[in-house]
Structure formats: structure tokens, C-alpha cells
C-alpha atoms as a PDB file:
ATOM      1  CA  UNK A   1      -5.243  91.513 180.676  1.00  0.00           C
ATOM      2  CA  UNK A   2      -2.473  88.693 180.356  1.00  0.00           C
ATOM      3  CA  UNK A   3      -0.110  89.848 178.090  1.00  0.00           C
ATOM      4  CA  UNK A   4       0.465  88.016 175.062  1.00  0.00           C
ATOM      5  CA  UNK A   5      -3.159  86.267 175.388  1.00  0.00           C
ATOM      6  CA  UNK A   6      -5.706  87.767 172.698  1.00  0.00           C
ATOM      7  CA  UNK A   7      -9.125  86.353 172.984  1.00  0.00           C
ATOM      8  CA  UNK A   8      -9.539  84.491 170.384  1.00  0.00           C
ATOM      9  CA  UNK A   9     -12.703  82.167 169.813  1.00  0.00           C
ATOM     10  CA  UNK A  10     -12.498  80.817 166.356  1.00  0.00           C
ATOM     11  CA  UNK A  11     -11.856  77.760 167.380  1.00  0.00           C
ATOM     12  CA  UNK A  12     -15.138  76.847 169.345  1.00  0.00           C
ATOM     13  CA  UNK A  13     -18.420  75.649 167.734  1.00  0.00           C
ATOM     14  CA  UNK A  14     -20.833  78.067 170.119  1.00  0.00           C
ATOM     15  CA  UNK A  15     -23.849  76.757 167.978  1.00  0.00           C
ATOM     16  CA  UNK A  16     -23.288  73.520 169.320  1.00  0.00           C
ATOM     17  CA  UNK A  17     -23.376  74.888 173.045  1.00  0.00           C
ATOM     18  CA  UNK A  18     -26.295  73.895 175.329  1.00  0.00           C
ATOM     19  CA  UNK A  19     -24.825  73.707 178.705  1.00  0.00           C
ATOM     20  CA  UNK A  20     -21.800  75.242 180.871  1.00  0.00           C
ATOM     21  CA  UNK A  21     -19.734  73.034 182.769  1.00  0.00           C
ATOM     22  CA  UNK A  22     -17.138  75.137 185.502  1.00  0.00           C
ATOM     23  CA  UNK A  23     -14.121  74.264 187.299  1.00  0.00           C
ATOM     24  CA  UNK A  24     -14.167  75.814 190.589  1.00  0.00           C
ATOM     25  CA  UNK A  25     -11.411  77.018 192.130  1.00  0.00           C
ATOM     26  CA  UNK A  26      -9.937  79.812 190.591  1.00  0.00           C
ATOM     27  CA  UNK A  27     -12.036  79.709 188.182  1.00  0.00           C
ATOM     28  CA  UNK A  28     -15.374  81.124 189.900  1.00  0.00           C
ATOM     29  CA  UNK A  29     -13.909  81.819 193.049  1.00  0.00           C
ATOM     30  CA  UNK A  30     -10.403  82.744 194.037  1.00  0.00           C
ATOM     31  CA  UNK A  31      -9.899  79.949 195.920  1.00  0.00           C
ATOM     32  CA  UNK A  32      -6.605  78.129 195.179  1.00  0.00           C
ATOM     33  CA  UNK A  33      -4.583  79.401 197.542  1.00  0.00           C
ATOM     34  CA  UNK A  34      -6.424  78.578 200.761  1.00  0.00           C
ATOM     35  CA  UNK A  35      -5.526  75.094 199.290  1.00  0.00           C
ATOM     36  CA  UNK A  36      -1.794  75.782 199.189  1.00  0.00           C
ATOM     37  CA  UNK A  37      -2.086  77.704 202.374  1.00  0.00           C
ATOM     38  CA  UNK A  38      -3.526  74.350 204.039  1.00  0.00           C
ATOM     39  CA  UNK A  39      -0.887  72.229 202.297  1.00  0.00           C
ATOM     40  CA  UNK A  40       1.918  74.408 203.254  1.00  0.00           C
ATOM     41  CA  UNK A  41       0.714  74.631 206.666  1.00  0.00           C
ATOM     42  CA  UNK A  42      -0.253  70.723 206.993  1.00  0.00           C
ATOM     43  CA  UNK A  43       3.864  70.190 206.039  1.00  0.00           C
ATOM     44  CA  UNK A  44       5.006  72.728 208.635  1.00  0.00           C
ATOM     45  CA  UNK A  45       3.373  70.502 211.354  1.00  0.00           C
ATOM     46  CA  UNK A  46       5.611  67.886 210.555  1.00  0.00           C
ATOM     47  CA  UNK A  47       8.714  69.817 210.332  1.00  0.00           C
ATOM     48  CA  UNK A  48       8.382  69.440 206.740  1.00  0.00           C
ATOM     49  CA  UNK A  49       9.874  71.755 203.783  1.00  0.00           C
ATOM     50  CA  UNK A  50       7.483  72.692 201.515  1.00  0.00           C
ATOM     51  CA  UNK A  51       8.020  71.914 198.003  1.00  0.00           C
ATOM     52  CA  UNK A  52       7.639  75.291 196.132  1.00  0.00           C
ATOM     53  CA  UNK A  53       7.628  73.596 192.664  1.00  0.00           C
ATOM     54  CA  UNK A  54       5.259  71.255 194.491  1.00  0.00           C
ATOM     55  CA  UNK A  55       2.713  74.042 195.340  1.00  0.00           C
ATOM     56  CA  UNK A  56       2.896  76.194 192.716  1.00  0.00           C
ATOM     57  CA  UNK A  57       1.549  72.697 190.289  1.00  0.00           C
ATOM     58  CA  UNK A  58      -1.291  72.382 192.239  1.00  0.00           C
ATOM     59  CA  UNK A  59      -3.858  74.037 189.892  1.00  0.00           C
ATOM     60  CA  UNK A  60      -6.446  71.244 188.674  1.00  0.00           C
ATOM     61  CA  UNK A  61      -4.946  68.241 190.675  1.00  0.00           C
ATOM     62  CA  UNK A  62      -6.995  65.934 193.317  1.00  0.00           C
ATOM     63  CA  UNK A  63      -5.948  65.570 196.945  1.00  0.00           C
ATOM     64  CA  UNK A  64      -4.840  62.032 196.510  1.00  0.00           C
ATOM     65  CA  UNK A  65      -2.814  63.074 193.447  1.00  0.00           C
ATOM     66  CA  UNK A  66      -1.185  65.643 195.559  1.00  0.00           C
ATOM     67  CA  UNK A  67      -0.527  63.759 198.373  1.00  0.00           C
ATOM     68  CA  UNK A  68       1.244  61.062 195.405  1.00  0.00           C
ATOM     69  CA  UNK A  69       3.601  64.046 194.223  1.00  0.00           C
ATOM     70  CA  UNK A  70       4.083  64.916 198.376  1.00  0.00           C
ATOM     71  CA  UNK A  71       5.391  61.459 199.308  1.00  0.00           C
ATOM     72  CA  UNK A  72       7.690  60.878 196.535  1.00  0.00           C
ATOM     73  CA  UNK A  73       9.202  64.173 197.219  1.00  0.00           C
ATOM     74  CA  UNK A  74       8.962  63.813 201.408  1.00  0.00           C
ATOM     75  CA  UNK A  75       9.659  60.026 202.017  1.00  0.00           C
ATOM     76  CA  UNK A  76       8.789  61.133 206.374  1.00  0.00           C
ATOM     77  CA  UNK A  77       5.984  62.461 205.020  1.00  0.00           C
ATOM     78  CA  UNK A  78       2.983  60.800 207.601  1.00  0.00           C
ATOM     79  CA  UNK A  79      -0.005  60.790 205.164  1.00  0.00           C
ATOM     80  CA  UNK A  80      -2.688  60.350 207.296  1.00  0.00           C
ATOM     81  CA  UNK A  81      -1.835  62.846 209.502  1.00  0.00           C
ATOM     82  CA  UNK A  82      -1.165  65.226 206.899  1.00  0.00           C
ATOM     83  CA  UNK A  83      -4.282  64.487 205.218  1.00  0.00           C
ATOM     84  CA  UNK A  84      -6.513  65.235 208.757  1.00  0.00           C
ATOM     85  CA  UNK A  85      -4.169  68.493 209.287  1.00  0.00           C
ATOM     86  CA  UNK A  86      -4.970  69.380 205.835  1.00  0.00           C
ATOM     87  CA  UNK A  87      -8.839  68.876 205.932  1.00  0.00           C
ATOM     88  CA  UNK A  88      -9.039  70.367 209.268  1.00  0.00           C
ATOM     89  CA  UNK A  89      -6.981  73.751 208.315  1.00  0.00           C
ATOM     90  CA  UNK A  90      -9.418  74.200 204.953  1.00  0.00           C
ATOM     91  CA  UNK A  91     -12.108  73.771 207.144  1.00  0.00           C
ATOM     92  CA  UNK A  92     -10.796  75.891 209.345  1.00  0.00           C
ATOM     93  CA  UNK A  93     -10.528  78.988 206.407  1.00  0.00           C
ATOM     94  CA  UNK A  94     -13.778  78.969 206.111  1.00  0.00           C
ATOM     95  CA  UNK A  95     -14.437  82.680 207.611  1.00  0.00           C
ATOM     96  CA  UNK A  96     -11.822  83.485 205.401  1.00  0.00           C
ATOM     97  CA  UNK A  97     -13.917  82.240 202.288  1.00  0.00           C
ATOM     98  CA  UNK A  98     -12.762  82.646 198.221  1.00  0.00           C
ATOM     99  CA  UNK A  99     -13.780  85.719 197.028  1.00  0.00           C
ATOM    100  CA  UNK A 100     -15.763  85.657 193.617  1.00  0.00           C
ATOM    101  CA  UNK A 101     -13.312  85.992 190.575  1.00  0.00           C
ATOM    102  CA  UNK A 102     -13.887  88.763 188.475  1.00  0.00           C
ATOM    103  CA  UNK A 103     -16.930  88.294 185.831  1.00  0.00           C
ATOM    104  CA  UNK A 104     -18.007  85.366 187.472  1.00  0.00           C
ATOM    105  CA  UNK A 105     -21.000  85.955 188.873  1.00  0.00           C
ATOM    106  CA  UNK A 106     -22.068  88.509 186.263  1.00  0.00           C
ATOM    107  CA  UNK A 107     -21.386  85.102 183.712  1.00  0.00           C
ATOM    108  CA  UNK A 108     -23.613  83.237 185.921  1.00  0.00           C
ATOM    109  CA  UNK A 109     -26.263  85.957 185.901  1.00  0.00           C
ATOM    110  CA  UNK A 110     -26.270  85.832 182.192  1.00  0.00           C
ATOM    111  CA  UNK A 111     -26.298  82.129 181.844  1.00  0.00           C
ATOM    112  CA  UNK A 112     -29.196  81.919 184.027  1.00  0.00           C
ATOM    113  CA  UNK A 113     -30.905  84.748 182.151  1.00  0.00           C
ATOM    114  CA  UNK A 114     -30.633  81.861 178.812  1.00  0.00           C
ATOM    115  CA  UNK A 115     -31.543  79.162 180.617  1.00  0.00           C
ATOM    116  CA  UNK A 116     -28.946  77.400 179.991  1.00  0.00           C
ATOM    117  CA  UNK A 117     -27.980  74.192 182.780  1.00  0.00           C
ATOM    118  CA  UNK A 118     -25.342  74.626 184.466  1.00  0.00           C
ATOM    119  CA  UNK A 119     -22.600  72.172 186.137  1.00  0.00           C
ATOM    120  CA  UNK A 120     -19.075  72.024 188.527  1.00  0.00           C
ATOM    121  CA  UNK A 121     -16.560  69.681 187.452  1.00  0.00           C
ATOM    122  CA  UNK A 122     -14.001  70.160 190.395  1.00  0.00           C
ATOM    123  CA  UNK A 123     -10.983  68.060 191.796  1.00  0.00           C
ATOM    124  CA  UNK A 124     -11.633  69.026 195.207  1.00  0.00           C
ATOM    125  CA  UNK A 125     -13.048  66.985 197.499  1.00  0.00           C
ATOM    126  CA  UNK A 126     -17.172  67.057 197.902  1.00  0.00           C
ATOM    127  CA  UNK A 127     -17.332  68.475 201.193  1.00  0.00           C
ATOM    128  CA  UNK A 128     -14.891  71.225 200.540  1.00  0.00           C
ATOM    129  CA  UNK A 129     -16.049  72.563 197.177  1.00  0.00           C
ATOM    130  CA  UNK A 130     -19.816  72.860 198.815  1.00  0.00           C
ATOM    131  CA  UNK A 131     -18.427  74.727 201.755  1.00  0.00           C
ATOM    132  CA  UNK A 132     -17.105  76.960 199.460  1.00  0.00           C
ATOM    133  CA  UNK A 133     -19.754  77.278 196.957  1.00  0.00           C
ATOM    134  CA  UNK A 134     -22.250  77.905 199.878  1.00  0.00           C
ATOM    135  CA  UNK A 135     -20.033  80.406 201.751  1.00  0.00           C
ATOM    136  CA  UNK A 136     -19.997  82.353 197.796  1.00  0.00           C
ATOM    137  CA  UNK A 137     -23.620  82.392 197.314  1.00  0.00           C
ATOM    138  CA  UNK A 138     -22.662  80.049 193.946  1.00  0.00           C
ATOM    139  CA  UNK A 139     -24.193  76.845 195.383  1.00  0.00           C
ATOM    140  CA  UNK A 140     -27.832  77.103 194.048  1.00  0.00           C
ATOM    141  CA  UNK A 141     -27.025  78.764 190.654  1.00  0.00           C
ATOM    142  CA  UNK A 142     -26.247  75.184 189.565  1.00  0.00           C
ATOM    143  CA  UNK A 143     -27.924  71.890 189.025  1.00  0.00           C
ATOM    144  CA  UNK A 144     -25.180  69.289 189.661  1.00  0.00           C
ATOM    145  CA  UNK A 145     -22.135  69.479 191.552  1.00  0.00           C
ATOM    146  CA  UNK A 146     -19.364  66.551 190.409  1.00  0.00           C
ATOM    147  CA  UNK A 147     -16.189  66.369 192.630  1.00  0.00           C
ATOM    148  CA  UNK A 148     -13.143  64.136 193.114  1.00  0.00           C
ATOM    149  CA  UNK A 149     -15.108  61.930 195.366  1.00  0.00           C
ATOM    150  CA  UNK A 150     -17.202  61.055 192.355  1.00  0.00           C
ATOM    151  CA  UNK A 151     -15.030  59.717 190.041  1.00  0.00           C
ATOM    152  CA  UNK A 152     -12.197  56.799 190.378  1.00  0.00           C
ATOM    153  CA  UNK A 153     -10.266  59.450 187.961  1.00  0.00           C
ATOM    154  CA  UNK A 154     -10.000  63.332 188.480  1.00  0.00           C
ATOM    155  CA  UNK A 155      -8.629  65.317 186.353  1.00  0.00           C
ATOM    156  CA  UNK A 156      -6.789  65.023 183.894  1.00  0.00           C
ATOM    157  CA  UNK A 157      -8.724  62.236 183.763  1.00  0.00           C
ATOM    158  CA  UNK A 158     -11.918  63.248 181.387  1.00  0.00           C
ATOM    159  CA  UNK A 159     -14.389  61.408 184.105  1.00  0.00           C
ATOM    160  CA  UNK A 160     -15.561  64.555 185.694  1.00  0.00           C
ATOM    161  CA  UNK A 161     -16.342  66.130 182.417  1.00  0.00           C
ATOM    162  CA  UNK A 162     -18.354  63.078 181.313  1.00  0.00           C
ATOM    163  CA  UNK A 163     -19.879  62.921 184.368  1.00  0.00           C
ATOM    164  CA  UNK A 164     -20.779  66.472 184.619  1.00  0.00           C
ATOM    165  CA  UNK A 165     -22.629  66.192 181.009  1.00  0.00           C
ATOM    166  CA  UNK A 166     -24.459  63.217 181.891  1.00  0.00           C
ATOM    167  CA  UNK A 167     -25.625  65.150 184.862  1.00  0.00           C
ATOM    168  CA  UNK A 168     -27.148  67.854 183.149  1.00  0.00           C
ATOM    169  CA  UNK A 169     -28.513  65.673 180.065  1.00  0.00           C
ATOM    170  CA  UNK A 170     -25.890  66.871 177.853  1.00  0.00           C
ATOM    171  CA  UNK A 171     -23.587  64.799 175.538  1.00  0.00           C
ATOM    172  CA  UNK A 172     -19.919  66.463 176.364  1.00  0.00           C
ATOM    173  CA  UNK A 173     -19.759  67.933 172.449  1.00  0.00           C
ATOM    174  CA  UNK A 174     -22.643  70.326 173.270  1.00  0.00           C
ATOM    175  CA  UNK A 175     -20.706  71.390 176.834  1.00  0.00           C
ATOM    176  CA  UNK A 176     -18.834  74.637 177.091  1.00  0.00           C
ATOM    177  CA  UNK A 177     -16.046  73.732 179.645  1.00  0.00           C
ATOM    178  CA  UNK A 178     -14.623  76.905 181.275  1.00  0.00           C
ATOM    179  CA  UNK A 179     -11.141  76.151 183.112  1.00  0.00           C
ATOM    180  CA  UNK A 180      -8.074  78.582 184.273  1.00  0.00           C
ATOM    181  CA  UNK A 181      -5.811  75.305 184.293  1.00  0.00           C
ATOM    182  CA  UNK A 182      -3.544  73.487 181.919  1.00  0.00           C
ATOM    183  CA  UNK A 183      -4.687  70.160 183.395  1.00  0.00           C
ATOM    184  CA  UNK A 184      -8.121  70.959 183.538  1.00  0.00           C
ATOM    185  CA  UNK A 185      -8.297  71.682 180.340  1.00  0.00           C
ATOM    186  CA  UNK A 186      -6.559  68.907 179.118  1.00  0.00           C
ATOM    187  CA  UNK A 187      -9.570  66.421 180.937  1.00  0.00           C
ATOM    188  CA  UNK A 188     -12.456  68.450 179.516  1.00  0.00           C
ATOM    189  CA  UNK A 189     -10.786  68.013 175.460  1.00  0.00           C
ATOM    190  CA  UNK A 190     -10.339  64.264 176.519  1.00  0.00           C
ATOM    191  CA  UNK A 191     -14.376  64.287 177.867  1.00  0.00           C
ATOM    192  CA  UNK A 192     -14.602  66.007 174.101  1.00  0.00           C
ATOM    193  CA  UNK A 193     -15.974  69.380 175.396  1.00  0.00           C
ATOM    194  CA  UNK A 194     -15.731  72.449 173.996  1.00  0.00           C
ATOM    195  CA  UNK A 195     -13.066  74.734 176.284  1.00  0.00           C
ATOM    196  CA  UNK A 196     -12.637  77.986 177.272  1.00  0.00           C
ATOM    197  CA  UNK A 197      -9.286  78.299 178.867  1.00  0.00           C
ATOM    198  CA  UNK A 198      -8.972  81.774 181.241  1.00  0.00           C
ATOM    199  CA  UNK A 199      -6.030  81.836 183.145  1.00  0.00           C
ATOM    200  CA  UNK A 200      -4.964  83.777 186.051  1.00  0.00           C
ATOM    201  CA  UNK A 201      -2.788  86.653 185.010  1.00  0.00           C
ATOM    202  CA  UNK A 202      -0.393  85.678 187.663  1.00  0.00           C
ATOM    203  CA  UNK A 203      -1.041  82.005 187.066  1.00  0.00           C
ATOM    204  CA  UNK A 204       1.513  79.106 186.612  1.00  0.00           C
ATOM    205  CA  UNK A 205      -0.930  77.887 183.728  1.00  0.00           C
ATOM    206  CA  UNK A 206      -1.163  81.222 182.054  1.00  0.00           C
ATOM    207  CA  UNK A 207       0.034  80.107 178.515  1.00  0.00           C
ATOM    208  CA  UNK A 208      -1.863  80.522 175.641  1.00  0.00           C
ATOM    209  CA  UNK A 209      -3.652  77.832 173.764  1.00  0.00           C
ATOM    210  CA  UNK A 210      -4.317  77.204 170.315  1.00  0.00           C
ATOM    211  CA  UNK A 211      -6.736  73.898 169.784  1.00  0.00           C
ATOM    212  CA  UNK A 212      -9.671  72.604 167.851  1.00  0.00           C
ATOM    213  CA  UNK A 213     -12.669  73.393 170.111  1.00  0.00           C
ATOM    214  CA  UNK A 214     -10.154  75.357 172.891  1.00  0.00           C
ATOM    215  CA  UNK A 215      -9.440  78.659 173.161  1.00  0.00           C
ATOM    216  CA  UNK A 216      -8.238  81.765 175.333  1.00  0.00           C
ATOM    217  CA  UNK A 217      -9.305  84.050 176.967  1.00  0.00           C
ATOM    218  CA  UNK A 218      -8.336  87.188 179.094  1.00  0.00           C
ATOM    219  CA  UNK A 219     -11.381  86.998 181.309  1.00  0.00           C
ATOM    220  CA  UNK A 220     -14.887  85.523 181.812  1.00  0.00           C
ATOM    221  CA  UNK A 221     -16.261  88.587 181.080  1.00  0.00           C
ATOM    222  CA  UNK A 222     -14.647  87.398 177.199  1.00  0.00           C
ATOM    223  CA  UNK A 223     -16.574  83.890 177.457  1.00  0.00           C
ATOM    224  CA  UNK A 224     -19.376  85.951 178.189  1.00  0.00           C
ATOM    225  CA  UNK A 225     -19.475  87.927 175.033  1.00  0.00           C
ATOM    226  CA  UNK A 226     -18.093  85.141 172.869  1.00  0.00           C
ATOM    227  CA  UNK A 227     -21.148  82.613 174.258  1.00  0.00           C
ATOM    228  CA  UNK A 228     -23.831  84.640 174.530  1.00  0.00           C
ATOM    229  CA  UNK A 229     -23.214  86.890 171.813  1.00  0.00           C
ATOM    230  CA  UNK A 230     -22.857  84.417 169.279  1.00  0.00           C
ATOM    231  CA  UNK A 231     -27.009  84.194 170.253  1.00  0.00           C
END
């Protein structure tokens, strides 16, 4: 449990839920740091130093915004070289897939159990999230997939979230958007989505948030019995 964080979900309108929209990594799979790794490890092949305020902001944010906050930081910084180092070291982690956060696929089991349609609203890029998603066993579980390489926006940008409803047939008011990230949460209130915000205990986002149709949570395993139990 994240101290200080009592799971609180007053705030949501559950009747109004009829689909589930999830951000990926860290979210359903523990997956953020073969990210940084990559990063970190792209840098180091230019003799770079790696920004650690840099890194440790990466939660929710697109490659190309990354790359943005990289440059202005690292004016040497060779972007298209970093950027094939980058894809080709994530690539590369595959046998060293995310692991399943905890709750996440008993969620999923649930959600399935209620029919309910399911989504991904991820900054990564396409190819990377389905590698991942495969690799988990997740993939199939869901009916659309959206990533940065759909949308002219990512997050915090509400596109993904709007484009995620559509996908399913849903308006974004009757979406439950589960995120573990300040800035993804902040896109799915803009889409007009109903949030459940679980941080990380040991995330940089783990604050506590208090909004009309957003609250927090200490796990999924929370969402699960807020959601479903409110059925």
C-alpha cells in the first residue's frame, strides 16, 4: 500500500461505466523501465550523460516528446541515431519481457467475465506496445489497441482517450480510464473519462488525487472491487 493514499471512489460515476480503457506500461505490465533502460543506454552510445530528472519524468510521455526534453537538455545529442539505438535496444529486451503488474490480469479476468469492451490508450509506439502485449499474453484480451502512432497528439493530449472510446463504441463519459501516471491522467479528464489513478508505490507520480470523476487507488485489485462491485 502507498502510504498516505486511501482508496477512495466517491468521486466516480460507476453507473455510467460501460467500457475500460488502460494505459499500458506500468499500468498492466511492469514495463517502464525497459524504456529508461533503452534511453539510458541509447545516451551512453554517444558518450552522453543521462539526465536523471530526465528519466525519472518519463511516465506517460511519447518518444518524440522525449526525444524534445533530450535535445534541449543534450544540444550533441544525434537524434536519429539515438532514436535507431533506442528502438533497436527495446527490441532487443524482448526475452526480458514486462512482467504482469499485480491485479492486472485477475482485473482483466473479471472484466471479461462482464463483458465489458475493453481498450489500450498507450504513448508508446505501435510496434513496441504489441511486442509487449503479445510477449504478456494481454494482446487478445482487448478489442482495440490505440498508440502514439495513432494520434498527431499523445498524451497529455486527450486524443488517445477519444480515440480509444470511439474504438470501442463508447462516448469517453461512459469510459473508466485506469492510469498509474500524472500525465496520463491528466489526457483521459481532458478526453472527459472517468479515472482511476493507481500509482506505483515507488513511483515519481505517486501523489494522491482528489477530482470530479478521478480518484485513487492503492492497487487494481481496488478498481476491481470499486467497478465491479458497484454491479
Amino acid at each position: 500500500m502507498i502510504p498516505g493514499l486511501a482508496a477512495s471512489s466517491r468521486s466516480i460515476e460507476w453507473a455510467l461505466v460501460q467500457g475500460v480503457i488502460f494505459d499500458l506500461d506500468d499500468t498492466l505490465l511492469l514495463s517502464e523501465q525497459l524504456y529508461a533502460d533503452a534511453f539510458a543506454e541509447a545516451l551512453h552510445g554517444q558518450s552522453l550523460p543521462t539526465p536523471g530528472d530526465v528519466l525519472s519524468g518519463l511516465a506517460g510521455l511519447s518518444e518524440d516528446a522525449v526525444v524534445e526534453l533530450l535535445s534541449r537538455r543534450l544540444p550533441g545529442l544525434d537524434r536519429s541515431r539515438f532514436r535507431s539505438d533506442y528502438d533497436r535496444l527495446l527490441t532487443e529486451s524482448r526475452p526480458h519481457s514486462p512482467v504482469h503488474r499485480d491485479g492486472s490480469v485477475e482485473l482483466l479476468d473479471r472484466l471479461g467475465d462482464r463483458a465489458l469492451p475493453l481498450a489500450v490508450a498507450t504513448s508508446a509506439r505501435r510496434h513496441h506496445a504489441l511486442q509487449h502485449l503479445e510477449a504478456a499474453g494481454l494482446l487478445p484480451r482487448f478489442a482495440a489497441v490505440l498508440t502514439a502512432d495513432d494520434v498527431d497528439h499523445p498524451k497529455p493530449s486527450p486524443d488517445l482517450y477519444i480515440a480509444a472510446a470511439r474504438a470501442i463504441d463508447r462516448s469517453p463519459a461512459h469510459c473508466l480510464a485506469v492510469e498509474d501516471s500524472i500525465t496520463g491522467v491528466r489526457a483521459a479528464r481532458s478526453a472527459g473519462c472517468q479515472v482511476a489513478y493507481v500509482p506505483l508505490a515507488n513511483g515519481e507520480d505517486a501523489l494522491s488525487i482528489d477530482h470530479p470523476n478521478c480518484a485513487t487507488f492503492n492497487s487494481l485489485n481496488d478498481v476491481a472491487e470499486a467497478l465491479l462491485g458497484s454491479r
